[in-house]
Protein backbone atom coordinates (compact mmCIF):
# COMPACT_ATOMS: atom_id res chain seq x y z
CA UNK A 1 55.28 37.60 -13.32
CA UNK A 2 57.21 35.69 -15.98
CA UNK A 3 58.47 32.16 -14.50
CA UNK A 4 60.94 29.68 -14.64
CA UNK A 5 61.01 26.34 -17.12
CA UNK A 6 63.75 24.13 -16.26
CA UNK A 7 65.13 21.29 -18.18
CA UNK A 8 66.60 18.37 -15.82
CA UNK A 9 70.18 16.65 -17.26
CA UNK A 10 73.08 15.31 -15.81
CA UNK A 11 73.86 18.56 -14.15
CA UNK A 12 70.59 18.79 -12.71
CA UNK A 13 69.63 15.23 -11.74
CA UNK A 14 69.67 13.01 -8.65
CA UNK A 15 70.31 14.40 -5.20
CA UNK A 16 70.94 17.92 -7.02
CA UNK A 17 67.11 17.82 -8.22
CA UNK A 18 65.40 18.92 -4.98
CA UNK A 19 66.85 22.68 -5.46
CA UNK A 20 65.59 23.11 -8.89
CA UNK A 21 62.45 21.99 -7.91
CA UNK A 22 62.05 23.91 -5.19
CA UNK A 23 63.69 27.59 -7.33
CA UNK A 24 61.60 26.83 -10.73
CA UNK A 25 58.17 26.48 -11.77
CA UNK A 26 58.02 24.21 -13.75
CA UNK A 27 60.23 21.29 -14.63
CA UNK A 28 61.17 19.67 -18.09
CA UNK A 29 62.97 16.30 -19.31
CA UNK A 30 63.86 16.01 -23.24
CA UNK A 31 63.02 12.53 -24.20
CA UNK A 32 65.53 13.16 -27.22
CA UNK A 33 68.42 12.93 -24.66
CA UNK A 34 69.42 10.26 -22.48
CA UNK A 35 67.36 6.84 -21.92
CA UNK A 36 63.66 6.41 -20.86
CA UNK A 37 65.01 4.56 -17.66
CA UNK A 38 66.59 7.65 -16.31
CA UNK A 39 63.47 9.92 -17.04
CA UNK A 40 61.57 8.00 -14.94
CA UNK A 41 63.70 7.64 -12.38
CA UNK A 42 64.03 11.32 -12.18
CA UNK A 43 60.38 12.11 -13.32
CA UNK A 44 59.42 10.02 -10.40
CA UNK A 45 61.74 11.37 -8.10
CA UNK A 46 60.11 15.04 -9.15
CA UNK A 47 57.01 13.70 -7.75
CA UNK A 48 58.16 12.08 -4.77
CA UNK A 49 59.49 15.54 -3.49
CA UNK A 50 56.40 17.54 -4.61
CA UNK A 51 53.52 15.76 -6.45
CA UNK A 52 52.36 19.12 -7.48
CA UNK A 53 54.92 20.44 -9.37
CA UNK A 54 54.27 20.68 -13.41
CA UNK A 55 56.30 18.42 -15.33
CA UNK A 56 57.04 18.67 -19.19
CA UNK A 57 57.72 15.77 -21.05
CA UNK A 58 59.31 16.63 -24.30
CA UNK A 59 58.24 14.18 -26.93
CA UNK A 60 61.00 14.26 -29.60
CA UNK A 61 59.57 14.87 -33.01
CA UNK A 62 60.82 13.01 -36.47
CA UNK A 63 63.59 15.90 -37.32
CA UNK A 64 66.56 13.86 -37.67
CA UNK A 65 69.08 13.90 -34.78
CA UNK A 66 73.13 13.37 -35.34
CA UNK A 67 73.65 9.14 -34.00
CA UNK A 68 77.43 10.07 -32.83
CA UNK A 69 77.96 7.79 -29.90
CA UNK A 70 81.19 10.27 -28.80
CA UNK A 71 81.77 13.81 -29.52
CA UNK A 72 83.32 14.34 -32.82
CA UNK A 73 85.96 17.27 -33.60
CA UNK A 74 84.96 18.17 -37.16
CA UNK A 75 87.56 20.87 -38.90
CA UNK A 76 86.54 24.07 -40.85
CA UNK A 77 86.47 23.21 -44.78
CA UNK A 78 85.87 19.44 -43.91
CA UNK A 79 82.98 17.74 -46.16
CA UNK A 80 80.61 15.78 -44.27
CA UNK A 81 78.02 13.24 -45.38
CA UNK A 82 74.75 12.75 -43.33
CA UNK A 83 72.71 9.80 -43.55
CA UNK A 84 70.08 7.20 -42.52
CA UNK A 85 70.75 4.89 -43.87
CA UNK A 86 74.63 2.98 -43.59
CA UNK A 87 76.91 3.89 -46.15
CA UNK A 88 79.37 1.28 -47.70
CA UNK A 89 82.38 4.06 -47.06
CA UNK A 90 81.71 5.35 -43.28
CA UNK A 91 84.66 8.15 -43.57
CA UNK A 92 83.38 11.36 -42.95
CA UNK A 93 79.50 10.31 -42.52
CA UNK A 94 77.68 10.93 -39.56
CA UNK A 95 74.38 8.74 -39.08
CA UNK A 96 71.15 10.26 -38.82
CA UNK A 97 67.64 9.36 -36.39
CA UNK A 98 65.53 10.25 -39.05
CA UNK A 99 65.28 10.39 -42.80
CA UNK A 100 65.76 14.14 -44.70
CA UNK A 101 63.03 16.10 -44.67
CA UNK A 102 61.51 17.30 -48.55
CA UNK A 103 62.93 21.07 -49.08
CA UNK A 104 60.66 23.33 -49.65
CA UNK A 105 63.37 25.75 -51.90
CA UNK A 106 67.08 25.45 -52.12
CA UNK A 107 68.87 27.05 -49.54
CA UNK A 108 73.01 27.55 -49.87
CA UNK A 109 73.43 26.37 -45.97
CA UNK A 110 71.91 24.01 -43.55
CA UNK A 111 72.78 23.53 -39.81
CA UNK A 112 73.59 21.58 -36.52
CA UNK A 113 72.85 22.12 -32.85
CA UNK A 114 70.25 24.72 -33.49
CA UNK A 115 71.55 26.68 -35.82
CA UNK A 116 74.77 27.03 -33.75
CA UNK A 117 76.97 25.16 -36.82
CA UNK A 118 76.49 26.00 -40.29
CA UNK A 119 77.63 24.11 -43.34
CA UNK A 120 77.32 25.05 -47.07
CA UNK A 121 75.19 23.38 -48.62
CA UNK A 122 76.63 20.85 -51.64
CA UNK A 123 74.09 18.47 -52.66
CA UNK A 124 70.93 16.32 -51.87
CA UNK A 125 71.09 12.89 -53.64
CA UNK A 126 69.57 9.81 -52.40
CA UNK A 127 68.78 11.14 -49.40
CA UNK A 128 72.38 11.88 -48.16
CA UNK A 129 72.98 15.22 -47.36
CA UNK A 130 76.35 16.52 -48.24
CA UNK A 131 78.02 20.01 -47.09
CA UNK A 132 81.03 21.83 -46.02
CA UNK A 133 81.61 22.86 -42.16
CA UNK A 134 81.95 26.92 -42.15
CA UNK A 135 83.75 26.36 -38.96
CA UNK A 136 86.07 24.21 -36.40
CA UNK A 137 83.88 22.82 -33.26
CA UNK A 138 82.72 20.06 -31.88
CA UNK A 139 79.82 17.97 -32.36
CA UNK A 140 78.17 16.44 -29.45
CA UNK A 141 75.49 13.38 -29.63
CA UNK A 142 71.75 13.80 -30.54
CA UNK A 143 72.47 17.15 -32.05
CA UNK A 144 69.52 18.05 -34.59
CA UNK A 145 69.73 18.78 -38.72
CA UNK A 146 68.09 21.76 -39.25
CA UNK A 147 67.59 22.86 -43.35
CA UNK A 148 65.82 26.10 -44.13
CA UNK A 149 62.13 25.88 -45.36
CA UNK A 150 62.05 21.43 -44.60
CA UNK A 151 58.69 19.95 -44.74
CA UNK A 152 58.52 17.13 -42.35
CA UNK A 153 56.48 14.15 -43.59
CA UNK A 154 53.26 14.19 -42.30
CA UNK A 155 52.44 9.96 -42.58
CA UNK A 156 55.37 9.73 -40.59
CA UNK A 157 54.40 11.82 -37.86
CA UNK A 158 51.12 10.95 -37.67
CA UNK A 159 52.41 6.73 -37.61
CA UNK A 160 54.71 7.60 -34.98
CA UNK A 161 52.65 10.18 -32.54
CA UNK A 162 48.89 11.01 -33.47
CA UNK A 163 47.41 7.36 -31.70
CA UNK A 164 49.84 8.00 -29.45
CA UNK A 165 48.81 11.05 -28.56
CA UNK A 166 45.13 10.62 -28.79
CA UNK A 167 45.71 7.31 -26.39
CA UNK A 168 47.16 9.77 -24.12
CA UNK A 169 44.45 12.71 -23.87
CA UNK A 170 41.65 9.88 -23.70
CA UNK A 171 43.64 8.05 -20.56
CA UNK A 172 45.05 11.08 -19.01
CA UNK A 173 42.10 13.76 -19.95
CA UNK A 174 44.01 16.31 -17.20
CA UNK A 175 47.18 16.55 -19.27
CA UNK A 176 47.84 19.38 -20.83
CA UNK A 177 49.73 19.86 -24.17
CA UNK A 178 52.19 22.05 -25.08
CA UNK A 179 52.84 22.32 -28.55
CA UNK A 180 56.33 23.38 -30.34
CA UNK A 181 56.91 25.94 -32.69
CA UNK A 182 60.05 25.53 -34.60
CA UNK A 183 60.16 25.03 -37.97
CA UNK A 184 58.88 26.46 -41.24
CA UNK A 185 55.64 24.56 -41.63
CA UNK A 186 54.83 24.83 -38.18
CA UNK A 187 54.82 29.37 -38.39
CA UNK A 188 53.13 28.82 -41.43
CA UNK A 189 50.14 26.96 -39.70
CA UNK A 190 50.43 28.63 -36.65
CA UNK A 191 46.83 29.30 -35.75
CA UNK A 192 45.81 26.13 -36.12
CA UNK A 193 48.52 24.91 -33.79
CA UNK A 194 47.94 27.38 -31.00
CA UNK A 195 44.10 26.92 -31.84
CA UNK A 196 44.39 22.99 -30.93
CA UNK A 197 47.11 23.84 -27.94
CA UNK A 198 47.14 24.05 -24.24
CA UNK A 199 50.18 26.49 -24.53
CA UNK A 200 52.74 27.02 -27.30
CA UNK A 201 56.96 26.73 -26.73
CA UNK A 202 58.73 28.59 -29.30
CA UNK A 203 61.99 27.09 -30.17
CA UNK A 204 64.35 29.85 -31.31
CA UNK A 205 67.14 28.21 -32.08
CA UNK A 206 65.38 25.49 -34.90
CA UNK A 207 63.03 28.44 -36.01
CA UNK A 208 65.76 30.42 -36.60
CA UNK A 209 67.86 28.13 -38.73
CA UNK A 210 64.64 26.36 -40.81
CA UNK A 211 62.98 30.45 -41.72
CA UNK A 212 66.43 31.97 -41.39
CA UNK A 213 67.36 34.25 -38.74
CA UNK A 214 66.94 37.35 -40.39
CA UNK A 215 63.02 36.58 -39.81
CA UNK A 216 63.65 34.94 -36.12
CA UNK A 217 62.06 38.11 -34.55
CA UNK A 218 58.96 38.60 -36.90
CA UNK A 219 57.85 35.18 -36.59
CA UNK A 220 58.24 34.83 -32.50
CA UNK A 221 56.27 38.05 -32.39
CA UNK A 222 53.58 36.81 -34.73
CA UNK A 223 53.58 33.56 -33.22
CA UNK A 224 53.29 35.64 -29.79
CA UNK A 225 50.66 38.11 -30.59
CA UNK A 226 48.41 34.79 -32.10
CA UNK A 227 48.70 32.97 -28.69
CA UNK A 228 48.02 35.59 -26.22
CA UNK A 229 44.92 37.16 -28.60
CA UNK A 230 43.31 33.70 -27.53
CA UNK A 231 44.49 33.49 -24.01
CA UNK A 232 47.80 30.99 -24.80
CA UNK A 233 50.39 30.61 -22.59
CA UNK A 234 53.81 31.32 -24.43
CA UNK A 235 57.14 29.85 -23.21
CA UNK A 236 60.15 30.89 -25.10
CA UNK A 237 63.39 28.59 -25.47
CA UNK A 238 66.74 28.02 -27.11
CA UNK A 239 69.77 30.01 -25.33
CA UNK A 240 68.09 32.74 -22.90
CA UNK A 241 71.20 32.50 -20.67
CA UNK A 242 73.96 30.45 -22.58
CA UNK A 243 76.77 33.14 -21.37
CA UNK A 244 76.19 31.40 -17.56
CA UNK A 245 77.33 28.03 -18.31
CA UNK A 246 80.86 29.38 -18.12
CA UNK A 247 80.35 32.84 -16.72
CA UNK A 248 78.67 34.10 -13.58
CA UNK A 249 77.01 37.57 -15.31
CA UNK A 250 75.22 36.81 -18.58
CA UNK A 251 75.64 39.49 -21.43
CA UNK A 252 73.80 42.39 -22.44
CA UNK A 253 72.56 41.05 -25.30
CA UNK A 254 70.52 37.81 -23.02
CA UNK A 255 69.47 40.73 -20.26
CA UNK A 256 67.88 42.69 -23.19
CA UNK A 257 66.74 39.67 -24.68
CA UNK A 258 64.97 38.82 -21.18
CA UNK A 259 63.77 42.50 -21.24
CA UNK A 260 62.19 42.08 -24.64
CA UNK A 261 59.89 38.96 -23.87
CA UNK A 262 58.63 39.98 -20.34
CA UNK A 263 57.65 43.31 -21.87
CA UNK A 264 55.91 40.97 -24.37
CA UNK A 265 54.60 39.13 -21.03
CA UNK A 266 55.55 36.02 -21.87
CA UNK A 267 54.54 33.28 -19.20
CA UNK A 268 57.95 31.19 -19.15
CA UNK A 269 61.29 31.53 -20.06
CA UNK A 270 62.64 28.22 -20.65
CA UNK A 271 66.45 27.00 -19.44
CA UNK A 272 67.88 24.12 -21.37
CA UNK A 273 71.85 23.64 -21.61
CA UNK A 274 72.11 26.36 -19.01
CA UNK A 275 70.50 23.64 -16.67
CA UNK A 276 71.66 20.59 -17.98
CA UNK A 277 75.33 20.23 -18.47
CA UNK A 278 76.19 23.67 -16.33
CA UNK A 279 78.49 23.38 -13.74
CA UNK A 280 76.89 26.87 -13.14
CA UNK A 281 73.68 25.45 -13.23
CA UNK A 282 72.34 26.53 -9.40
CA UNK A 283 73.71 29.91 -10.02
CA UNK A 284 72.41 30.54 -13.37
CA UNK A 285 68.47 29.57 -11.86
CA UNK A 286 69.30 31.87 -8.60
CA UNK A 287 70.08 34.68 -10.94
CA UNK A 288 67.18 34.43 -13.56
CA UNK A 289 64.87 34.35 -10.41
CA UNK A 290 66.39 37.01 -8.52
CA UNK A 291 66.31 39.20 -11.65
CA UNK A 292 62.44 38.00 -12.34
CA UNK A 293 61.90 39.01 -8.79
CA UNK A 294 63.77 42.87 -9.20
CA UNK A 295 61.42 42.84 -12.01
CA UNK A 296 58.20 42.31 -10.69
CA UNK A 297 58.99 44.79 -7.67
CA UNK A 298 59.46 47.74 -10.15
CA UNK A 299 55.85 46.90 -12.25
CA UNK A 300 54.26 46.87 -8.83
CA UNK A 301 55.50 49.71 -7.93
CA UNK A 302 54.73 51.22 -11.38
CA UNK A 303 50.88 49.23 -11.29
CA UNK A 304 49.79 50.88 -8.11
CA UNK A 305 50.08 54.03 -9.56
CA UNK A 306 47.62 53.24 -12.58
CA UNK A 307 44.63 52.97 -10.71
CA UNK A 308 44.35 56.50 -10.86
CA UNK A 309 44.75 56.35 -14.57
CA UNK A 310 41.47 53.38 -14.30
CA UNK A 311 39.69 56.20 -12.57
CA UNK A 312 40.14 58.48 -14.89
CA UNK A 313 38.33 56.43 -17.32
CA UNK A 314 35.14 56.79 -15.08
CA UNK A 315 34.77 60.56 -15.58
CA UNK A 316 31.36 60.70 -17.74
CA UNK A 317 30.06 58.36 -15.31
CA UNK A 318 28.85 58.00 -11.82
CA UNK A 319 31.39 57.22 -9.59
CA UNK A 320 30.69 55.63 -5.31
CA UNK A 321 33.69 56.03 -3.28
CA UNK A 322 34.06 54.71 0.23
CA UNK A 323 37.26 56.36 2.13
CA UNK A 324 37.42 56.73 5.70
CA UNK A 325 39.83 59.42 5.97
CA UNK A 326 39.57 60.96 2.07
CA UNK A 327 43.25 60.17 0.87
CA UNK A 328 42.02 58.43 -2.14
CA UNK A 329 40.03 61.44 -3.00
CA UNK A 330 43.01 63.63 -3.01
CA UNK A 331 44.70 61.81 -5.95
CA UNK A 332 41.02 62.14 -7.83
CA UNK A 333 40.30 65.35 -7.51
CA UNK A 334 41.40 67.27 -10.45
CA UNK A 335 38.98 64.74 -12.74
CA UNK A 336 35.35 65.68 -13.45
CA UNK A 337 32.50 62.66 -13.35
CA UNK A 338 29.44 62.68 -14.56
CA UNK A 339 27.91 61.98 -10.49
CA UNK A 340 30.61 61.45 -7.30
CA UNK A 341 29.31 59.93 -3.89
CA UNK A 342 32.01 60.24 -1.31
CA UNK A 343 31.00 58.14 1.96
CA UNK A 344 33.81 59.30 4.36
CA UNK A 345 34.53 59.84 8.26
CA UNK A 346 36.24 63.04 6.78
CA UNK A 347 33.92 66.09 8.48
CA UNK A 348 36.15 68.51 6.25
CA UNK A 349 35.71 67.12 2.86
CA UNK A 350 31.95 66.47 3.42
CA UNK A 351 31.91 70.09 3.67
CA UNK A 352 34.62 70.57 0.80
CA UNK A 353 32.48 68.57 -1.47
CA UNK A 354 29.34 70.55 -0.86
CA UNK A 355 31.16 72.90 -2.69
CA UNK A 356 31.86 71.25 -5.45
CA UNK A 357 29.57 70.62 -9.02
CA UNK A 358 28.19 67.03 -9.47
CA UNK A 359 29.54 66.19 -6.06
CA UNK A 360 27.35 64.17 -2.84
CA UNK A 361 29.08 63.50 0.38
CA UNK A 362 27.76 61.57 3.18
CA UNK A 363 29.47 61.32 6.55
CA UNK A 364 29.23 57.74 8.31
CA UNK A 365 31.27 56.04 10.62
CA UNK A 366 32.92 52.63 9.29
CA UNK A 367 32.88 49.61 10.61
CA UNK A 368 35.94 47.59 11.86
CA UNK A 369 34.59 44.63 10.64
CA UNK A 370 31.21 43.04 8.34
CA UNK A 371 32.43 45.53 5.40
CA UNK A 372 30.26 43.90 2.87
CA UNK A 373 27.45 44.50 4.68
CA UNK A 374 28.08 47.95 5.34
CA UNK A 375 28.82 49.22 2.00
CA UNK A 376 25.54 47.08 0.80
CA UNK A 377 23.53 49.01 3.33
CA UNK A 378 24.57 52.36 2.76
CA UNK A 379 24.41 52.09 -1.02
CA UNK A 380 20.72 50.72 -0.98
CA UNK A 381 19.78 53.50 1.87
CA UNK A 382 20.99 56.12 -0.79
CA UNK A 383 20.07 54.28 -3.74
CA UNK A 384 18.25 57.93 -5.40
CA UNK A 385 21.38 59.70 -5.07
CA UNK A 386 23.63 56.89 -6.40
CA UNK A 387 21.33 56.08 -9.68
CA UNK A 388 19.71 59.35 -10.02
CA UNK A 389 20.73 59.92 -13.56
CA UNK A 390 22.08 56.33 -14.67
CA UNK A 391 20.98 52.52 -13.75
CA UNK A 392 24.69 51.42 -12.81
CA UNK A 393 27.72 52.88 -11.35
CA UNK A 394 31.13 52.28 -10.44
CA UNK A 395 32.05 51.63 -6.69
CA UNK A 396 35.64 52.07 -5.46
CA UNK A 397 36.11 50.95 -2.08
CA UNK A 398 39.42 51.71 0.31
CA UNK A 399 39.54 49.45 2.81
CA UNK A 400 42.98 50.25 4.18
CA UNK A 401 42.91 53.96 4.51
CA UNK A 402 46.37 55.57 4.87
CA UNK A 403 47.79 58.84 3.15
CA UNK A 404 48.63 58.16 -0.29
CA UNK A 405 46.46 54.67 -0.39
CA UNK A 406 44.94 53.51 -3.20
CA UNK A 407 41.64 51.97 -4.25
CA UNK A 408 41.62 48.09 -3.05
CA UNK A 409 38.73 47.06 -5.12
CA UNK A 410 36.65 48.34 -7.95
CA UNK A 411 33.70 46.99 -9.79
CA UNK A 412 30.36 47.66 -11.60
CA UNK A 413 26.82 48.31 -9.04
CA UNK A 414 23.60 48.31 -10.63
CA UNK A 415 20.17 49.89 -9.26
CA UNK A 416 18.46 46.49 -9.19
CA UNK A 417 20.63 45.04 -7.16
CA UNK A 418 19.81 47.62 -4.32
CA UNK A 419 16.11 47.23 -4.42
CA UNK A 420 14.99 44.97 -1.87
């Protein structure tokens, strides 16, 4: 079953945090927002209430990040400067964390707040970015610059976070690390990244604006298909549920969305504004869960039927069933094996079987308890009808017999075994 990432914020924090711990499974803090004093008061509070519980610390990387103390209202057609350095003429320029990334190719837009705002794109010269807002909105703090096809500068990085990091796994060799997916440099290396990862996070909304969005889906799949050929856990961010922070049903578009990445059995779907600035936060978390939960009830429902389908699988080779009353065989019956050994309490399909081509039925009386034992004993006293034709054969065992009840465990037996 997919599960829940959530992101702690002001909406989230203090005496609120208990419920989110206790309704998702896994917990996250953005060290790009807010100071390191409150993450650790809440980071420590998360451990306080259950010392188990994952937590994610988000290390913010060197893309540069709007310095706006206050939100600013910034019109349609307005031209903006950004910077990191302080300009002599402030009007119109908004500060940045970081300097400008190198561009890769020119691109006629760039954008804010993951590729929510888009500006045209005017000119790069000493390293002030200059463009034209597309549309009226507001711009919050700590929003980040994303231009299509940047390459980040690798000194930089590895200055700022690589001893860091490496101090880290050789103090705290149990931490995991999750790494981040989101910009052009990073899909284009992806297998390396993964490779080197305990887990990948793919950030939609930077991906999307830095390799455009017409090629959003292509790379998450990609990036998908890499981590789980390897056995990577995938969590998937940026906007799964935006529509809740001021409604109480999301769209159609976000429960399709959802649709499309458990199908791809993704391992966590990550909440970020929907959990941190929300009033609708509780309600948005109770919903994703309850609709995770509807979820997994219907591919239970569906994966009990596909044992059959398993079975079927097994019909050039020999095949050991133990079922006390014979249901099982019912649903099996149609398909031709190679050898079938039915141990059963059933007097009428012993007799049934006899009939049958390639068939052996033995009639014993099951035990209420010591199973192991039992089916250990029985296979090893008929050992020379079991491997009469192959060295190893497949043993289905129902240990719950009811009508219509299904094989509880299958697995691989081999002659050797059964020789002492």
């Amino acid at each position: 079953m997919t599960k829940i990432l959530t992101t702690i914020g002001p909406a989230s924090d203090g005496k609120k945090l208990k419920y989110f711990i206790n309704n998702s499974d896994f917990i996250r803090f953005n060290m790009s927002h807010n100071v390191i004093s409150w993450h650790k008061k809440n980071i420590d509070q998360v451990k306080k209430i259950n010392p188990n519980k994952l937590i994610l610390v988000d290390i913010p990387g060197i893309k540069p990040r709007t310095l706006n103390k206050k939100p600013i209202f910034i019109k349609k057609s307005k031209q903006i400067k950004f910077s990191y350095k302080v300009l002599k003429k402030k009007n119109n320029v908004i500060l940045l964390s970081s300097p400008l990334p190198k561009i890769k190719k020119n691109s006629k837009f760039f954008y804010l707040s993951d590729g929510i705002f888009e500006f045209k794109n005017l000119s790069i010269k000493n390293r002030i970015l200059t463009g034209i807002s597309c549309q009226n909105f507001i711009l919050n703090s700590k929003k980040g610059l994303n231009i299509p096809f940047s390459i980040y500068n690798d000194k930089i990085q590895e200055k700022l976070y690589f001893l860091f990091l490496k101090k880290l796994k050789k103090k705290y060799p149990k931490l995991i690390f999750i790494s981040k997916i989101e910009n052009y440099l990073g899909y284009k290396n992806r297998k390396d990244i993964i490779q080197n990862s305990d887990a990948i996070m793919i950030d939609r909304g930077d991906l999307a604006a830095e390799v455009g969005i017409s090629k959003l889906s292509e790379c998450s799949e990609n990036i998908i298909i890499d981590a789980k050929s390897i056995g990577k856990s995938v969590i998937i961010a940026t906007e799964n549920l935006n529509s809740l922070i001021y409604n109480k049903i999301p769209t159609k578009s976000e429960v399709m969305n959802i649709d499309y990445y458990l199908q791809k059995k993704i391992d966590y779907l990550m909440l970020s504004d929907e959990t941190t600035i929300s009033k609708n936060s509780k309600s948005t978390v109770r919903w994703l869960s309850n609709y995770l939960k509807i979820k997994k009830s219907k591919k239970t429902q569906i994966s009990l039927l596909k044992i059959e389908e398993i079975i079927k699988n097994f019909k050039d080779q020999t095949l050991v069933v133990f079922s006390k009353k014979g249901y099982f065989y019912d649903r099996v019956s149609s398909y031709e094996f190679k050898n079938l050994v039915l141990f059963t309490e059933n007097v009428k399909l012993k007799k049934v079987l006899q009939l049958k081509r390639n068939s052996d039925s033995i009639l014993i009386k099951f035990p209420k308890k010591y199973l192991y034992s039992f089916l250990y004993e029985n296979i090893k006293r008929y050992k020379e009808v079991i491997f009469k034709d192959n060295k190893f054969a497949y043993l289905v065992n129902v240990i719950f017999p009811r009508e219509h009840s299904r094989a509880n465990t299958t697995s691989i037996i081999q002659e050797k075994d059964f020789l002492r």
